[in-house]
Protein backbone atom coordinates (compact mmCIF):
# COMPACT_ATOMS: atom_id res chain seq x y z
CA UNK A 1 -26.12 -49.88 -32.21
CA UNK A 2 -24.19 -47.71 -29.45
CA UNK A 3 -26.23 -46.05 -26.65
CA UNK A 4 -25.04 -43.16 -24.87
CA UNK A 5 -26.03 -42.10 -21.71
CA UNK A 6 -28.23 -39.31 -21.62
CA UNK A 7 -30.44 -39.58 -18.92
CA UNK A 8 -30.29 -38.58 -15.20
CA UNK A 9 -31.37 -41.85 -13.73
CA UNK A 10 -31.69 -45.53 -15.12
CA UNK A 11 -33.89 -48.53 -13.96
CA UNK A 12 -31.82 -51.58 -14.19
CA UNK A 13 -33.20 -52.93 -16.99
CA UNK A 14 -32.56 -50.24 -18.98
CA UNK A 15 -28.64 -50.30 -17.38
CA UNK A 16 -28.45 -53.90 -18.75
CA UNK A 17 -29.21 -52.61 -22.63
CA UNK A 18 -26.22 -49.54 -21.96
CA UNK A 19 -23.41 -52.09 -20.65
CA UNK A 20 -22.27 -55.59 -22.46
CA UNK A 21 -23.70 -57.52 -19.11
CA UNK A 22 -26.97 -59.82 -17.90
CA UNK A 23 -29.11 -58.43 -15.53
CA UNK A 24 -27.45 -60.76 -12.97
CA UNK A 25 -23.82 -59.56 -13.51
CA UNK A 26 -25.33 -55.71 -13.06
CA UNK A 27 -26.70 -57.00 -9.42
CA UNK A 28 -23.22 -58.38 -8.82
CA UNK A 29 -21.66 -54.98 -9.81
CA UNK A 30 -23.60 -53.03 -7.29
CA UNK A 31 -23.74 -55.55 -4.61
CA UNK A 32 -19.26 -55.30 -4.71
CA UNK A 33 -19.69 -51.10 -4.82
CA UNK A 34 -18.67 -50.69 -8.45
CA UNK A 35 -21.81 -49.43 -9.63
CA UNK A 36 -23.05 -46.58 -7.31
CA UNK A 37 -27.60 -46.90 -7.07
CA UNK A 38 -30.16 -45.10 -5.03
CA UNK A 39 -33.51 -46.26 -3.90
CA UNK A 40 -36.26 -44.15 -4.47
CA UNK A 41 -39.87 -45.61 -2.67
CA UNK A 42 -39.70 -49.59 -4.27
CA UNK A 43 -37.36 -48.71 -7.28
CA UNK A 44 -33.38 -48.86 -7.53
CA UNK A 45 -31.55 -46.02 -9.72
CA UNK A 46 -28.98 -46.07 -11.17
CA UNK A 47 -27.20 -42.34 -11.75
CA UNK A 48 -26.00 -41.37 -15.17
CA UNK A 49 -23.06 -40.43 -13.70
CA UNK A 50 -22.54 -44.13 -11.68
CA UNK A 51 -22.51 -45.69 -15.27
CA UNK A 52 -19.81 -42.97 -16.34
CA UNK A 53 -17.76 -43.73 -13.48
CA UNK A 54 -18.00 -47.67 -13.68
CA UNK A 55 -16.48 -47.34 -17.16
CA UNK A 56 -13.89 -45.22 -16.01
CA UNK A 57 -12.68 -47.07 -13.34
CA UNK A 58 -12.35 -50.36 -15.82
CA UNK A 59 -10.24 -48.13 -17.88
CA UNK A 60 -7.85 -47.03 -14.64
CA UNK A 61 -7.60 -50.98 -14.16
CA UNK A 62 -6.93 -51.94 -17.54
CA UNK A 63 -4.02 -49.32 -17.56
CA UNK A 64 -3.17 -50.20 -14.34
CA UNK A 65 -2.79 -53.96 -15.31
């Protein structure tokens, strides 16, 4: 089944079920800057458009490769 993303913000969790990666990968991904988050009180975001970007800039790289 293929999710879009249609939401403003994303926990993690639910960030983990939109991209073919572990919870521990998506960490990784934001710790190097490739995945853009905010903090709002206790809980990390993730922007719908942060998601639409990551995938982008794999496709740049792929072409660029």
């Amino acid at each position: 089944m293929e999710q879009s993303v249609s939401k403003p913000l994303y926990r993690i969790s639910e960030v983990v079920e939109l991209l073919p990666y572990g919870r521990s990968k998506i960490y990784e991904l934001i710790k190097n800057g490739r995945i853009r988050t905010y903090k709002e009180g206790g809980l990390q975001v993730v922007p719908a458009e942060a998601i639409t970007e990551y995938v982008a800039l794999l496709a740049s790289e792929a072409e660029a490769a």
